[in-house]
C-alpha atoms as a PDB file:
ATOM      1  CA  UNK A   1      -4.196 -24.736 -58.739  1.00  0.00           C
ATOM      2  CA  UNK A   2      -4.232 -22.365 -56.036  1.00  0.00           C
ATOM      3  CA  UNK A   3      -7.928 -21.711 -53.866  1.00  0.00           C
ATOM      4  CA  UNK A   4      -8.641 -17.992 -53.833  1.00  0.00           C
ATOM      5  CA  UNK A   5      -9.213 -17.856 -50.065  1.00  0.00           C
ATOM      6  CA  UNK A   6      -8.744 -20.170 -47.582  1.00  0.00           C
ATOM      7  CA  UNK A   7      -6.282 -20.777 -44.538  1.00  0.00           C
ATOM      8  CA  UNK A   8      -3.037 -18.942 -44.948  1.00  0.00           C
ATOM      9  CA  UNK A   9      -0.960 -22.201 -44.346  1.00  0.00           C
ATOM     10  CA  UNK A  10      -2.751 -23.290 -47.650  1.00  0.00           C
ATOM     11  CA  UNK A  11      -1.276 -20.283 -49.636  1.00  0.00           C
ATOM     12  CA  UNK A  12      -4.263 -19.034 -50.869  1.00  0.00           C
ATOM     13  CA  UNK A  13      -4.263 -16.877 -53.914  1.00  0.00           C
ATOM     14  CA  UNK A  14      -5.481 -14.104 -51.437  1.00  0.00           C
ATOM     15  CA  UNK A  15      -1.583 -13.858 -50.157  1.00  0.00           C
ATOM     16  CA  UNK A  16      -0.764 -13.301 -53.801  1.00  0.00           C
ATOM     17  CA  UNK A  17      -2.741 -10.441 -54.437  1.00  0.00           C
ATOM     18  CA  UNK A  18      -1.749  -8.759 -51.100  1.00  0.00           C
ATOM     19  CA  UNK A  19       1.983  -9.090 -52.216  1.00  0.00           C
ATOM     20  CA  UNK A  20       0.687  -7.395 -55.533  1.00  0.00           C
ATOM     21  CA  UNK A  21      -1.075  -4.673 -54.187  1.00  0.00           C
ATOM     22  CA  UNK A  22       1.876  -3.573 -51.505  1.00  0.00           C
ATOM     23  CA  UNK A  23       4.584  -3.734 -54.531  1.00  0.00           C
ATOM     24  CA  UNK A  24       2.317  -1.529 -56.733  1.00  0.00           C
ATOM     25  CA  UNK A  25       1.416   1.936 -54.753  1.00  0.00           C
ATOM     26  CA  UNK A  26      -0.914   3.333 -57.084  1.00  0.00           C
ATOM     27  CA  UNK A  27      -3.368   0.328 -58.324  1.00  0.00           C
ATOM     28  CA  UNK A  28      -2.821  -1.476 -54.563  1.00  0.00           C
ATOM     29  CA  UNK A  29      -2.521   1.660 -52.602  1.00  0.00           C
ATOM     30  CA  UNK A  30      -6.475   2.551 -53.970  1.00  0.00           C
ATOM     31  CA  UNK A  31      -7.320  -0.713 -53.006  1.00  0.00           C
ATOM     32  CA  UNK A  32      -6.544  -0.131 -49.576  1.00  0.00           C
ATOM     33  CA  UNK A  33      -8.281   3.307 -49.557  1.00  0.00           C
ATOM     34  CA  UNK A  34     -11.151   1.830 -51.211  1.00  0.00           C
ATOM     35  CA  UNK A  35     -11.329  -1.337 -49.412  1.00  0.00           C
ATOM     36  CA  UNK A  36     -10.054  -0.886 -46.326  1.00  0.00           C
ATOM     37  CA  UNK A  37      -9.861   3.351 -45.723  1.00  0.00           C
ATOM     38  CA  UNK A  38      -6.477   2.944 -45.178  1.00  0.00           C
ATOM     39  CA  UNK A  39      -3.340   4.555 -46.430  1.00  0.00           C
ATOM     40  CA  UNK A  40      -0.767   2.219 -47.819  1.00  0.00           C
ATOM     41  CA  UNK A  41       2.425   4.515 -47.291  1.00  0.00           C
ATOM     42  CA  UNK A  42       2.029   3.904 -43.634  1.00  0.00           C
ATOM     43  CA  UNK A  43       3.157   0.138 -44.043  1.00  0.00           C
ATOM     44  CA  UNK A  44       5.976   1.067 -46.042  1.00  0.00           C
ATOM     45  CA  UNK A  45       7.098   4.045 -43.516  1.00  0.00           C
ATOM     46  CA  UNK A  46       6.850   1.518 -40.505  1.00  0.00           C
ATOM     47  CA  UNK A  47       9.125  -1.156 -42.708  1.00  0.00           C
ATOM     48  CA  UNK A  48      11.481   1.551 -43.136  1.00  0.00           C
ATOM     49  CA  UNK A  49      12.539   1.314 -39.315  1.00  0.00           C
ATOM     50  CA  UNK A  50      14.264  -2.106 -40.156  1.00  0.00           C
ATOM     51  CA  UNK A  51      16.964   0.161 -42.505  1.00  0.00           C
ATOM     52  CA  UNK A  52      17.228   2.034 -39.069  1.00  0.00           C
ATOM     53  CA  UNK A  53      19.495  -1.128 -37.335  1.00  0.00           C
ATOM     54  CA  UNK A  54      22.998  -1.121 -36.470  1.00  0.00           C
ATOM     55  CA  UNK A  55      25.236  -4.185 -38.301  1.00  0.00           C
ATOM     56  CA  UNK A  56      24.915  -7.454 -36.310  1.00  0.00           C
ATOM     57  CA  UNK A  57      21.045  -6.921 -35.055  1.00  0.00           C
ATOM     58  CA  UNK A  58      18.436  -9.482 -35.009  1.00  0.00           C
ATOM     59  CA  UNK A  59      14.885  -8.696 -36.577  1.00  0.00           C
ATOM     60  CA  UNK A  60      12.261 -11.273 -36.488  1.00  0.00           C
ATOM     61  CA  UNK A  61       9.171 -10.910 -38.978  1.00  0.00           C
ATOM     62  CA  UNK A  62       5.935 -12.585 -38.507  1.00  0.00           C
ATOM     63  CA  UNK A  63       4.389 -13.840 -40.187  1.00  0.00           C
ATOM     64  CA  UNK A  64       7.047 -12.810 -43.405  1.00  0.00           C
ATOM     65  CA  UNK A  65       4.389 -13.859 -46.024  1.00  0.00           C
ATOM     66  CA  UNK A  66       5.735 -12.752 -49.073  1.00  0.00           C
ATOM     67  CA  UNK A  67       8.422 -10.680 -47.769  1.00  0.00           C
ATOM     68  CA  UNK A  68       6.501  -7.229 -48.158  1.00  0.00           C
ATOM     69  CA  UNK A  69       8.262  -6.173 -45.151  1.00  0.00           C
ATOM     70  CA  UNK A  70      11.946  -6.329 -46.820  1.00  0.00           C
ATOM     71  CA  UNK A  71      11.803  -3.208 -49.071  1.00  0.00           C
ATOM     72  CA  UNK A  72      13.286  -2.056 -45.644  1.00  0.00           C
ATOM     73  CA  UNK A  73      16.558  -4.225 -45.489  1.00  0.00           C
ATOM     74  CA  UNK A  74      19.283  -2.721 -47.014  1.00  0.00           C
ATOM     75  CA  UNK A  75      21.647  -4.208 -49.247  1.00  0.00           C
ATOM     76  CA  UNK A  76      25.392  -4.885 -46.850  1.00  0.00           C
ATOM     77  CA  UNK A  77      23.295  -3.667 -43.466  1.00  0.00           C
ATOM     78  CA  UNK A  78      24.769  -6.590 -41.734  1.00  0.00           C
ATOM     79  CA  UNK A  79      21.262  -7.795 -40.053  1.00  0.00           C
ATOM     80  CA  UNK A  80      20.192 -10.859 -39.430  1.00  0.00           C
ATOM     81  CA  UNK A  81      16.654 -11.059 -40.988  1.00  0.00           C
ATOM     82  CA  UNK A  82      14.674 -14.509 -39.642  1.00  0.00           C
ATOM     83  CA  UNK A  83      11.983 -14.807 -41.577  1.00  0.00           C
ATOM     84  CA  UNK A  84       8.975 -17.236 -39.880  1.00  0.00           C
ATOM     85  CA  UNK A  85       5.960 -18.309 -41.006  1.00  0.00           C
ATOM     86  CA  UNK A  86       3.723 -21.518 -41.036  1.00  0.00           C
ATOM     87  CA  UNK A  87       3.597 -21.882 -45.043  1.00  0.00           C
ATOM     88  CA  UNK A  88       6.388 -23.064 -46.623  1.00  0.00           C
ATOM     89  CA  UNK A  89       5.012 -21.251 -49.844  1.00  0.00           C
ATOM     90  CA  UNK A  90       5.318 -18.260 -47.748  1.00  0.00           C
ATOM     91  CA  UNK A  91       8.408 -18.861 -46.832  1.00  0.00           C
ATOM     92  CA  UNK A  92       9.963 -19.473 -50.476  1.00  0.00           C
ATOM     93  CA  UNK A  93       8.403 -16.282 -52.129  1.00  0.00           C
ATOM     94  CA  UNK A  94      10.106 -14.140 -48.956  1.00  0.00           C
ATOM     95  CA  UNK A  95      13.012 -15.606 -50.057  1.00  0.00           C
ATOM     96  CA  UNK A  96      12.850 -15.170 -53.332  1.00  0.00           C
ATOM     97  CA  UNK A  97      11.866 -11.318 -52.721  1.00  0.00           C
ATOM     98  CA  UNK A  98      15.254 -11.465 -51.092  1.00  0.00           C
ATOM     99  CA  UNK A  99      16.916 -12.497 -53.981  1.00  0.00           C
ATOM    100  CA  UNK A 100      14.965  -9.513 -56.344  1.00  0.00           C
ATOM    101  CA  UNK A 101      16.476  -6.631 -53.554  1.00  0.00           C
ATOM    102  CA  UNK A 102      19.743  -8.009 -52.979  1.00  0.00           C
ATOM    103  CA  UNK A 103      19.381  -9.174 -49.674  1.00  0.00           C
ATOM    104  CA  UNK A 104      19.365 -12.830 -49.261  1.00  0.00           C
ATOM    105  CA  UNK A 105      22.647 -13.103 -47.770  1.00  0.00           C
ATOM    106  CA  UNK A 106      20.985 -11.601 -44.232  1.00  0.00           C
ATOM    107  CA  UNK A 107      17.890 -13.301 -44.494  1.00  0.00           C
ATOM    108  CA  UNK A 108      17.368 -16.766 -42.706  1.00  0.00           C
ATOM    109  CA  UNK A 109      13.999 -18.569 -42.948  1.00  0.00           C
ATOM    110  CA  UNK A 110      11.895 -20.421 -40.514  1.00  0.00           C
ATOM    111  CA  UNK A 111       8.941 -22.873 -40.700  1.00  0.00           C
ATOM    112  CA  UNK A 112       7.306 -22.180 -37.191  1.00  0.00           C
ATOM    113  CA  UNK A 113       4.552 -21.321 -35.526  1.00  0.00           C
ATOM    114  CA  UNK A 114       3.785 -17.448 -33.707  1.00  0.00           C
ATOM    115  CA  UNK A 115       2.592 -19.396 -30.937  1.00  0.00           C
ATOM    116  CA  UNK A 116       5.764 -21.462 -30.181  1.00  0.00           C
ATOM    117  CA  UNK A 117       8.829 -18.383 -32.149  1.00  0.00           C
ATOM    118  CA  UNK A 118      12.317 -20.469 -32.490  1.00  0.00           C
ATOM    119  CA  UNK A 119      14.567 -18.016 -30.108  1.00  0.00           C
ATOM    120  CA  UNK A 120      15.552 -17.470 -27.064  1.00  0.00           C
ATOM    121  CA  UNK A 121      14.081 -15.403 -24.779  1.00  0.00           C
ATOM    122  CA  UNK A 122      15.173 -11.563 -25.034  1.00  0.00           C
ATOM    123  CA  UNK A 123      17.556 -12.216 -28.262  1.00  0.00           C
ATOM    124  CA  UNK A 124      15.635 -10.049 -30.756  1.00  0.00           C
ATOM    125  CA  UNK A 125      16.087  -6.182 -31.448  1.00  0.00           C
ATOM    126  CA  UNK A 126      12.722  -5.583 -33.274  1.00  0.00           C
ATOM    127  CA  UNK A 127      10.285  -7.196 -34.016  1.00  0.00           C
ATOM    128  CA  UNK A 128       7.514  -6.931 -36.988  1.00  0.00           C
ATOM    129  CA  UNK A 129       4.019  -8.004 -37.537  1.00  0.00           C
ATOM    130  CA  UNK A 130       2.602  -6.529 -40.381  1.00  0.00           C
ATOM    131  CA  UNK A 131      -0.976  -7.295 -41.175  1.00  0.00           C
ATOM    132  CA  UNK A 132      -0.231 -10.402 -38.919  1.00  0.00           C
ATOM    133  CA  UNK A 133      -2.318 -10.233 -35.835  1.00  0.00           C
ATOM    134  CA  UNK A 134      -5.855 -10.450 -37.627  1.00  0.00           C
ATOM    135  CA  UNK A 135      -4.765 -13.691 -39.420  1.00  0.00           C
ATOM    136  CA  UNK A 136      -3.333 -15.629 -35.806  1.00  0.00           C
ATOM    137  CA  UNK A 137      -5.756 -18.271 -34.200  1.00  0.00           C
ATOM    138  CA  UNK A 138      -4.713 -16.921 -30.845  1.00  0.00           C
ATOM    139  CA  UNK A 139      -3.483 -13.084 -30.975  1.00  0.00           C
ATOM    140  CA  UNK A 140      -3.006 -12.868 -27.598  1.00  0.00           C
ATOM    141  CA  UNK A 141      -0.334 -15.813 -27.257  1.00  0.00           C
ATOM    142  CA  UNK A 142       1.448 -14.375 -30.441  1.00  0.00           C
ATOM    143  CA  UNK A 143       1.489 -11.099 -28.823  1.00  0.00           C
ATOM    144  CA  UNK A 144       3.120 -13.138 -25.619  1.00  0.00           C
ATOM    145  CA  UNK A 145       5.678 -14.656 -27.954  1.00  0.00           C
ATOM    146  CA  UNK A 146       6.676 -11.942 -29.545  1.00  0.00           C
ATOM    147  CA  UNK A 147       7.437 -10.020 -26.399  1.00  0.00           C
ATOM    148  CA  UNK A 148       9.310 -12.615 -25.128  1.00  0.00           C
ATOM    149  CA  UNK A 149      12.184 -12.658 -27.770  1.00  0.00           C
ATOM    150  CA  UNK A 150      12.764  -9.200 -27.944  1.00  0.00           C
ATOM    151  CA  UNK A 151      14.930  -8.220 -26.034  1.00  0.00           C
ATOM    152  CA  UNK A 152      15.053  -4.958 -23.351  1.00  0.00           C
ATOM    153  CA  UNK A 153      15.258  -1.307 -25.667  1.00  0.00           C
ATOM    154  CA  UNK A 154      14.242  -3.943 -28.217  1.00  0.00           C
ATOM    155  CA  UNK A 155      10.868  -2.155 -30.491  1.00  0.00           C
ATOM    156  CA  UNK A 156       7.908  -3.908 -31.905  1.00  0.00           C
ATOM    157  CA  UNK A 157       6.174  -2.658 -34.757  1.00  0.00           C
ATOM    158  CA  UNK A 158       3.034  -3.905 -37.172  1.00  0.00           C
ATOM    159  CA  UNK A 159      -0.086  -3.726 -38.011  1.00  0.00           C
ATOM    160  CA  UNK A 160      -3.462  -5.529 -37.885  1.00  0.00           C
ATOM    161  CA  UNK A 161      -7.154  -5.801 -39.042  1.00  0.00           C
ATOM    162  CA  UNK A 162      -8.776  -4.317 -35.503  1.00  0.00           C
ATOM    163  CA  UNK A 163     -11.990  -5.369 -34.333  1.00  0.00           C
ATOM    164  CA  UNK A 164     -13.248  -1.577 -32.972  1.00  0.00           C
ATOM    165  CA  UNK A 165     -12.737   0.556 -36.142  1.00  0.00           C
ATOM    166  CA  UNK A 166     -15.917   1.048 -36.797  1.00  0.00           C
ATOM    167  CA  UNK A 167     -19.300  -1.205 -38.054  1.00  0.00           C
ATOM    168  CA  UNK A 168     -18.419   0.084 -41.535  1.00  0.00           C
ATOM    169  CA  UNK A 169     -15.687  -2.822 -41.908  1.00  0.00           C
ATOM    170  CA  UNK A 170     -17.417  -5.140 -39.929  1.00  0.00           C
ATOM    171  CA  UNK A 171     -18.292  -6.913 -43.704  1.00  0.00           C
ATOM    172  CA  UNK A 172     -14.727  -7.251 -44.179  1.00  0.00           C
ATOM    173  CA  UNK A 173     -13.853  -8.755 -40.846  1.00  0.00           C
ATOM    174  CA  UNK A 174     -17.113 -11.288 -41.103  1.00  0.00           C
ATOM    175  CA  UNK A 175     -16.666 -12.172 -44.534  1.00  0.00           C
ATOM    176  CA  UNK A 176     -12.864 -12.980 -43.190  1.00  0.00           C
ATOM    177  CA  UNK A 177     -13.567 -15.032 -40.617  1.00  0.00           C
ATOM    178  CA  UNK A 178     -15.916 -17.106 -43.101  1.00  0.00           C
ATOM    179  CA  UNK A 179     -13.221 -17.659 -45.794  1.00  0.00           C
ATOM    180  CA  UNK A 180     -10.491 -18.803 -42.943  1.00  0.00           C
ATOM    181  CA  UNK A 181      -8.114 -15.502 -44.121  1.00  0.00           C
ATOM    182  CA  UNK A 182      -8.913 -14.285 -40.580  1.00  0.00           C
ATOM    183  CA  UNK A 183      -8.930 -15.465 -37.148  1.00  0.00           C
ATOM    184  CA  UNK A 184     -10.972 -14.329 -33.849  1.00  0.00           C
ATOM    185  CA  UNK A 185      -8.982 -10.699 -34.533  1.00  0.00           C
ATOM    186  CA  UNK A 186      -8.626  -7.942 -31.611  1.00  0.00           C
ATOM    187  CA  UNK A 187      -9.676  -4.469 -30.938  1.00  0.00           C
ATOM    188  CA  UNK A 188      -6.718  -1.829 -30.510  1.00  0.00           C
ATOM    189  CA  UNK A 189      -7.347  -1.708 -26.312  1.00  0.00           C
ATOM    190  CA  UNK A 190      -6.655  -5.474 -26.256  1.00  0.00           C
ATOM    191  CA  UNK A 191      -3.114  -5.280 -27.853  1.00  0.00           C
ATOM    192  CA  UNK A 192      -2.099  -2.419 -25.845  1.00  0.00           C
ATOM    193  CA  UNK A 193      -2.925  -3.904 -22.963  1.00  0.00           C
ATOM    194  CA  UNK A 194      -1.654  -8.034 -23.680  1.00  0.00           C
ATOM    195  CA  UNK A 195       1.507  -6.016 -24.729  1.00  0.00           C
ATOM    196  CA  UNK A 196       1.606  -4.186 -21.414  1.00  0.00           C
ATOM    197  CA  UNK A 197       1.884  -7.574 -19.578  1.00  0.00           C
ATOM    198  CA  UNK A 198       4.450  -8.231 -21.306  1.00  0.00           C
ATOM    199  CA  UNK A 199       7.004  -5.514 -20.169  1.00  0.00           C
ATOM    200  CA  UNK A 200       6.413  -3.270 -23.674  1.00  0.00           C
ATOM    201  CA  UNK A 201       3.701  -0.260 -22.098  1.00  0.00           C
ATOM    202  CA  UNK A 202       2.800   2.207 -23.741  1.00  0.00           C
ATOM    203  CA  UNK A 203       2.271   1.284 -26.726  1.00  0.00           C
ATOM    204  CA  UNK A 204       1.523   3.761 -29.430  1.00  0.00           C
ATOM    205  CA  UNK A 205      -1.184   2.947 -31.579  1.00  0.00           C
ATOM    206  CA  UNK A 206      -2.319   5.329 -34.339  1.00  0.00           C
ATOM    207  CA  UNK A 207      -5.616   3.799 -36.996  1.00  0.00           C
ATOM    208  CA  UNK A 208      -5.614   4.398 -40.815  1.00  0.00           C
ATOM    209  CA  UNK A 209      -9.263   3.117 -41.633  1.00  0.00           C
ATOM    210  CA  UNK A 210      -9.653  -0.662 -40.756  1.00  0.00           C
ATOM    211  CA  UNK A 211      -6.313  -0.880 -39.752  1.00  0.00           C
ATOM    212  CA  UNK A 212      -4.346   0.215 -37.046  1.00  0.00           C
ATOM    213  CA  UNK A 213      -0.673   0.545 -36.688  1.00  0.00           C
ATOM    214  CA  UNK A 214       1.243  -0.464 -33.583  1.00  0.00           C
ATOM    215  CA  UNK A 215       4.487   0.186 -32.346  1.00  0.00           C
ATOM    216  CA  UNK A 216       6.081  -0.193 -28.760  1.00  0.00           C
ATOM    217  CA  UNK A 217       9.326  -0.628 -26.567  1.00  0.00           C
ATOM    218  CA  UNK A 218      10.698  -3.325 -24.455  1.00  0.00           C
ATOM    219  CA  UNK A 219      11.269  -2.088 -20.747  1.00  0.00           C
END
């Protein structure tokens, strides 16, 4: 029987829900408003720069969860799709979401951690994080990972719980942090600027309530 909260690498029945409320826009997407002040379309117009790649590029997604992030993988588009995450659990209901949209010939799964990502440095064409950062024990050494594998052109776009978005979600963020869903977090200036180190500047940042979206480009 599943725990409702808890660490992610325990598959909490949290990760369940979250699935459910990104695959059902109208229940899930007033959840978000009502929850979180944030507008649910925006995650599924970021995914939709994944349906943007050429045949034969690489896109990395951490952590995959549930695979929320595949509605934009087309079926035939020739990617190769590596979904990570710590979880096993994770991993098996990404693939499985594969299976359900006809894409689980481009997908390939891996059991790793943010902190240590299984390629090589600069062999990744983008790069997604949705609703990933908040949950990472160290955000600022998944942000250094991530910019290491992506290659230069390469984009990285996601999403994340940010610490400055105002004191009205700062019960969401500390009742987080209690039930293990969330780590230590980081505000918006933080990312921009661990990014920057990291050869992707100016990174565009734009905040839908409690969250706030991120994308950038490899120099």
């Amino acid at each position: 029987m599943k725990v409702p909260i808890g660490p992610w690498a325990d598959d909490p029945l949290w990760a369940t829900v979250y699935d459910w409320t990104v695959e059902h826009p109208g229940v899930g997407g007033l959840g978000w408003r009502l929850g979180l002040g944030s507008d649910l379309t925006l995650l599924y117009d970021a995914a939709a720069e994944i349906g943007t790649l050429q045949a034969g590029s690489v896109v990395l997604d951490v952590p995959c969860g549930g695979g929320v992030a595949l509605r934009g993988l087309r079926p035939g588009q020739g990617l190769t799709y590596l979904a990570v995450d710590i979880a096993q659990a994770m991993l098996d209901r990404t693939l499985a979401a594969a299976r359900r949209r006809g894409v689980a010939d481009q997908v390939v799964p891996r059991l790793a951690d943010v902190g240590a990502l299984p390629r090589q440095t600069g062999s990744v064409d983008l790069v997604v994080t949705f609703t990933g950062l908040h949950c990472f024990p160290s955000p600022r050494q998944a942000v250094t990972e991530m910019a290491r594998v992506l290659r230069s052109g390469g984009a990285v776009t996601g999403s994340m719980l940010a610490t400055d978005t105002g004191r009205r979600y700062e019960p969401v963020r500390r009742v987080g942090r209690r039930a293990q869903v969330l780590g230590p977090m980081c505000s918006r200036a933080e990312v921009v600027a661990w990014f920057a180190e990291h050869g992707v500047p100016d990174l565009e940042v734009a905040t839908s309530g409690a969250i706030a979206y991120f994308r950038g480009v490899k120099s």
